[in-house]
Protein backbone atom coordinates (compact mmCIF):
# COMPACT_ATOMS: atom_id res chain seq x y z
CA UNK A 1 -4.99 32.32 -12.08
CA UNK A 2 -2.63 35.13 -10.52
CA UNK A 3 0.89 34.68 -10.35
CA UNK A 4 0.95 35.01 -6.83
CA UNK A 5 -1.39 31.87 -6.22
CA UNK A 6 -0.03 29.06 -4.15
CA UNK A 7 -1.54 26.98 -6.38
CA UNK A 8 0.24 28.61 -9.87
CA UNK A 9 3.32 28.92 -7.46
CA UNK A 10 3.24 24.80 -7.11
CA UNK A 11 2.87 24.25 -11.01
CA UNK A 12 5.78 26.46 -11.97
CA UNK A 13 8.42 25.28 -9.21
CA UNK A 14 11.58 26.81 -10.15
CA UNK A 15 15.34 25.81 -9.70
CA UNK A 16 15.08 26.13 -5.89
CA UNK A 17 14.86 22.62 -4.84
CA UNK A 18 18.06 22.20 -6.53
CA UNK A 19 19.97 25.05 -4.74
CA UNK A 20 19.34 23.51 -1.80
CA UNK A 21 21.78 20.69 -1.71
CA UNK A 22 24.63 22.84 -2.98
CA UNK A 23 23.50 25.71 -0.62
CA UNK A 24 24.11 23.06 2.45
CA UNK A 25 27.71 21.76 1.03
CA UNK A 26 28.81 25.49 0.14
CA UNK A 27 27.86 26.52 3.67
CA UNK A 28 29.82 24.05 5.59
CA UNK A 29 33.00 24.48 3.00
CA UNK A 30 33.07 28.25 2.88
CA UNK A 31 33.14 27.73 -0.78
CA UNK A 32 31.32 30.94 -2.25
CA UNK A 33 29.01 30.20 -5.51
CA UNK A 34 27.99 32.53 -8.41
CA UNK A 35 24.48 32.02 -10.15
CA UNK A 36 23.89 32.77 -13.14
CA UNK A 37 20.40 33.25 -13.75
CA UNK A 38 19.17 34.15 -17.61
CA UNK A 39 16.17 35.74 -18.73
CA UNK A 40 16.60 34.09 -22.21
CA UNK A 41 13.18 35.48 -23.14
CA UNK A 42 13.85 39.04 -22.35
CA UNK A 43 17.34 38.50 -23.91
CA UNK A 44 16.32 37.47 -26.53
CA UNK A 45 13.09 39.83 -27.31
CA UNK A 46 15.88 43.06 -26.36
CA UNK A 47 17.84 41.66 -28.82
CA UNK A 48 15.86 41.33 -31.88
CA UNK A 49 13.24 44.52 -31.26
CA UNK A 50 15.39 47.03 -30.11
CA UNK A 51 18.58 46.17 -31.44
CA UNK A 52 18.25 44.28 -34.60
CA UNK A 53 14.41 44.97 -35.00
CA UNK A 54 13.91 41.37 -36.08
CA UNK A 55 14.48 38.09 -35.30
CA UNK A 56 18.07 37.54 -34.39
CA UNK A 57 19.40 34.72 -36.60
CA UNK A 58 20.97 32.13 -34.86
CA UNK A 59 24.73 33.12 -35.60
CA UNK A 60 23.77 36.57 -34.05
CA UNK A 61 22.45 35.82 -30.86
CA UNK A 62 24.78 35.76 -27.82
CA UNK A 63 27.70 32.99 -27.12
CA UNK A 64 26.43 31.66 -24.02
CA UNK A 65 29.80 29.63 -23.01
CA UNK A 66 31.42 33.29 -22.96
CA UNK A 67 29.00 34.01 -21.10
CA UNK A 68 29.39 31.53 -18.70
CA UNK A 69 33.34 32.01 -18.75
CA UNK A 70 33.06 35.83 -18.02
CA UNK A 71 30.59 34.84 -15.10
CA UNK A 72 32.81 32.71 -13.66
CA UNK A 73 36.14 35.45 -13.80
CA UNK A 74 33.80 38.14 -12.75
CA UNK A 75 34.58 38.46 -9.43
CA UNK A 76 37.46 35.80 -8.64
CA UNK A 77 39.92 35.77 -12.00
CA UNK A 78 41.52 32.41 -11.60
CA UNK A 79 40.29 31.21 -8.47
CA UNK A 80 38.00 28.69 -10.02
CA UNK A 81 35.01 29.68 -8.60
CA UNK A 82 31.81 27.94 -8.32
CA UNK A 83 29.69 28.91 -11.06
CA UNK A 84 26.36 27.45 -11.76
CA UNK A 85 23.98 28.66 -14.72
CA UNK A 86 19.76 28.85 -14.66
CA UNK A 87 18.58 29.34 -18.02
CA UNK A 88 14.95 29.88 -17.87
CA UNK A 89 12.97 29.19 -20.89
CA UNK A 90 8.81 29.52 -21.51
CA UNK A 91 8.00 26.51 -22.20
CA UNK A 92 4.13 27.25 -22.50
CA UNK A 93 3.42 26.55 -25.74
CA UNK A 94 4.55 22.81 -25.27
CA UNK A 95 7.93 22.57 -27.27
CA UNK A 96 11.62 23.46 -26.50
CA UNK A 97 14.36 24.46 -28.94
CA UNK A 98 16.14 21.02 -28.98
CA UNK A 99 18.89 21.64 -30.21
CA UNK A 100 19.54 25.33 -27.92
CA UNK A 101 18.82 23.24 -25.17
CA UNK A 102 21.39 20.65 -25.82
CA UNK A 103 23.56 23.28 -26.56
CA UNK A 104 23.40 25.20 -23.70
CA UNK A 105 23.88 21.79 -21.74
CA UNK A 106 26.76 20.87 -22.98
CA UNK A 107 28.26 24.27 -21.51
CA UNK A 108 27.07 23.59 -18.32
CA UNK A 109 23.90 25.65 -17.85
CA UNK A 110 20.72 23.48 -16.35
CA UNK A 111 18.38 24.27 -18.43
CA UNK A 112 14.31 25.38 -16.07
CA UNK A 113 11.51 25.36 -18.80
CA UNK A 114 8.68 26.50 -16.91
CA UNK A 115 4.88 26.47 -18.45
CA UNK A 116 1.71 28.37 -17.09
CA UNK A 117 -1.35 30.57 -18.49
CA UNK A 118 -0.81 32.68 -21.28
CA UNK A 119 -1.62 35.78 -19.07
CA UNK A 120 1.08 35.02 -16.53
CA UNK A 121 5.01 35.80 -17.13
CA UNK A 122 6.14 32.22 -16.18
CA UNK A 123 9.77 32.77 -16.70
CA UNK A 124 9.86 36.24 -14.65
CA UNK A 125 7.99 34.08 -11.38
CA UNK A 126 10.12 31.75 -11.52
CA UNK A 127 12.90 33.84 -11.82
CA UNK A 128 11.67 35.81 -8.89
CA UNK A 129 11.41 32.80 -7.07
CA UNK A 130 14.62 31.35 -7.76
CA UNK A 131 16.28 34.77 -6.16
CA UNK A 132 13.78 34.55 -3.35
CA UNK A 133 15.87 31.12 -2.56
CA UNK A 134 18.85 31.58 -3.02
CA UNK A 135 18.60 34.68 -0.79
CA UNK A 136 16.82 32.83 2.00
CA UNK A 137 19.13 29.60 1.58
CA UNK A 138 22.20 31.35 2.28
CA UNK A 139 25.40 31.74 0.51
CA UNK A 140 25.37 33.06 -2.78
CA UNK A 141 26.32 35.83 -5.15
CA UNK A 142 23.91 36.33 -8.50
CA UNK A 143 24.43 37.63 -11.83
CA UNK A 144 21.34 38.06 -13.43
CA UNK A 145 20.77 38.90 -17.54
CA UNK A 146 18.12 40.44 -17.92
CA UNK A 147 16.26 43.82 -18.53
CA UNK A 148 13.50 43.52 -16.48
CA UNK A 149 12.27 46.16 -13.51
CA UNK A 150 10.59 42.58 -12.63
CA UNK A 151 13.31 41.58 -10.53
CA UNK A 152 14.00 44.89 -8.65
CA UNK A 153 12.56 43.76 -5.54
CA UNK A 154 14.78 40.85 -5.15
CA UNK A 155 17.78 42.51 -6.36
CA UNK A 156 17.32 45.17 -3.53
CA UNK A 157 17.52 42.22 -1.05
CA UNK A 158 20.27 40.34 -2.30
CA UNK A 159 22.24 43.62 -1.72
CA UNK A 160 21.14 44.41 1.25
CA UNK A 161 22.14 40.93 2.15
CA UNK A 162 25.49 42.08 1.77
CA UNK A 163 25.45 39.73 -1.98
CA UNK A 164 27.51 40.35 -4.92
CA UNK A 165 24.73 40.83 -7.59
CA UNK A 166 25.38 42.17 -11.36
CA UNK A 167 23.09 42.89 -14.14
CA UNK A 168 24.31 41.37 -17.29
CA UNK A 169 22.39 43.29 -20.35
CA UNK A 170 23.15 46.31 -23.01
CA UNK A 171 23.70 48.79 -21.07
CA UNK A 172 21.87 51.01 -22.53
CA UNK A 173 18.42 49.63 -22.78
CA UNK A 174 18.44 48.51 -18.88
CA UNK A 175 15.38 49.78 -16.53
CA UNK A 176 16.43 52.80 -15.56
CA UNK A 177 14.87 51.60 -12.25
CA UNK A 178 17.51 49.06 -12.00
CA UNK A 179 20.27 51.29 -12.81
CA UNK A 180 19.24 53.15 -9.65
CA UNK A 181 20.57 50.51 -7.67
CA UNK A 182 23.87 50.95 -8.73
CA UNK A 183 24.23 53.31 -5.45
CA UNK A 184 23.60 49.96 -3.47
CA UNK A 185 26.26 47.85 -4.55
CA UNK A 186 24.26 46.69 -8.19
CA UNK A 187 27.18 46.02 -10.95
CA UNK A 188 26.24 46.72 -14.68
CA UNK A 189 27.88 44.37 -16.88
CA UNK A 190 27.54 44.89 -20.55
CA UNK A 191 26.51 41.80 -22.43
CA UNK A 192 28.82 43.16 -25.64
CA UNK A 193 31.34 44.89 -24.12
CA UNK A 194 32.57 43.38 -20.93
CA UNK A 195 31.89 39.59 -21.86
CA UNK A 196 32.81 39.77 -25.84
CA UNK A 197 29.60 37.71 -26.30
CA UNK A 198 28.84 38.34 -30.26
CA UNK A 199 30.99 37.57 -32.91
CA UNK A 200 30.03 40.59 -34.89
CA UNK A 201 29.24 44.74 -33.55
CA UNK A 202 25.93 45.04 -32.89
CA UNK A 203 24.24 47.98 -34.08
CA UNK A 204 24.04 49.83 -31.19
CA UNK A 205 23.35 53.37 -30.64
CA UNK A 206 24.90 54.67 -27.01
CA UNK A 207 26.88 57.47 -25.54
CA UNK A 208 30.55 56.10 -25.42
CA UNK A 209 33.07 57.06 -22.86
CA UNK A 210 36.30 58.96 -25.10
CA UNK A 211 38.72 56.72 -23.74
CA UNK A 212 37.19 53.24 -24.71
CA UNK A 213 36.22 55.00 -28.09
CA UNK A 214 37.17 52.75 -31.36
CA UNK A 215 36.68 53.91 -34.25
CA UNK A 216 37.57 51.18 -36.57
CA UNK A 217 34.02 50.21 -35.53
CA UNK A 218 32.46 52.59 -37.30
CA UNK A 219 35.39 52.32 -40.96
């Protein structure tokens, strides 16, 4: 079944329904929102093979209520901006992490398993879905962590829609067909870096600007 099929599209219905109801209240209020929409697969996978080249452990992986705190002060320190989190999972093989998913609950992300054939990237369609609405419903700026040159195309319009949109990711292992968007408005935010979301250095290899150079990382 392609990805593109209305039928696969019905089976894998994203977050969307749900933006629609806050879309409605934010528009008559003025209030702006922030999603922020994870790739938890591709977060994960970037992660463990190209950083760690294994499976992260559990105390390595990122701190996803700093994450949600530096989404929420990205663009509007202190203003207490609406900031509401997608975490999409692949739920194919027929179990969820429990526990992660309480977890990530309790600091306030709604949690959108989605499930589909094993040739089909459920979590990038309904991530590419979930941007198609919130684009066509309206207000709303995105930050989206992820990798992926999946998402380009939506990306492109939420800027041209005159959005706030940032990549959250390591900087340095981004589509380089993503960081061409930068010219359009696209922010880079660096999982590590800007939003302090590891407790330990990752071992990272990257070209590092003099002035932000530490080297008591490397004693």
């Amino acid at each position: 079944m392609n990805a593109q099929d209305p039928a696969f599209a019905e089976r894998v219905g994203p977050a969307d329904a749900s933006l629609s109801a806050d879309q409605d209240r934010q528009a008559a209020s003025g209030e702006r929102v922030t999603y922020l929409v994870v790739d938890g697969e591709n977060i994960d996978a970037t992660l463990g093979m190209s950083l760690l080249e294994r499976k992260p452990r559990p105390e390595e992986r990122p701190r996803w209520e700093r994450v949600m705190q530096g989404a929420r002060k990205l663009w509007d320190p202190g203003s207490g901006r609406k900031t509401k989190g997608l975490f999409f999972l692949n739920g194919s093989n027929g179990h969820l992490p429990f526990s992660f998913v309480a977890a990530l609950r309790g600091f306030d992300y709604q949690v959108v398993p989605l499930s589909g054939p094993a040739r089909v990237k459920v979590v990038d369609v309904g991530i590419q879905r979930t941007l198609d609405a919130i684009l066509e419903q309206g207000h709303g700026d995105v930050v989206l962590a992820t990798h992926d040159i999946d998402f380009l195309d939506q990306l492109r319009a939420l800027l041209a829609d005159d959005r706030r949109v940032a990549v959250l990711c390591f900087r340095e292992l981004l589509s380089a067909g993503l960081h061409e968007l930068e010219e359009q408005g696209l922010q880079i935010v660096d999982l590590e870096d800007d939003f302090q979301a590891f407790n330990a250095p990752l071992p990272r290899l990257r070209i590092i600007e003099l002035d932000s150079f530490d080297p008591t990382r490397y004693l």
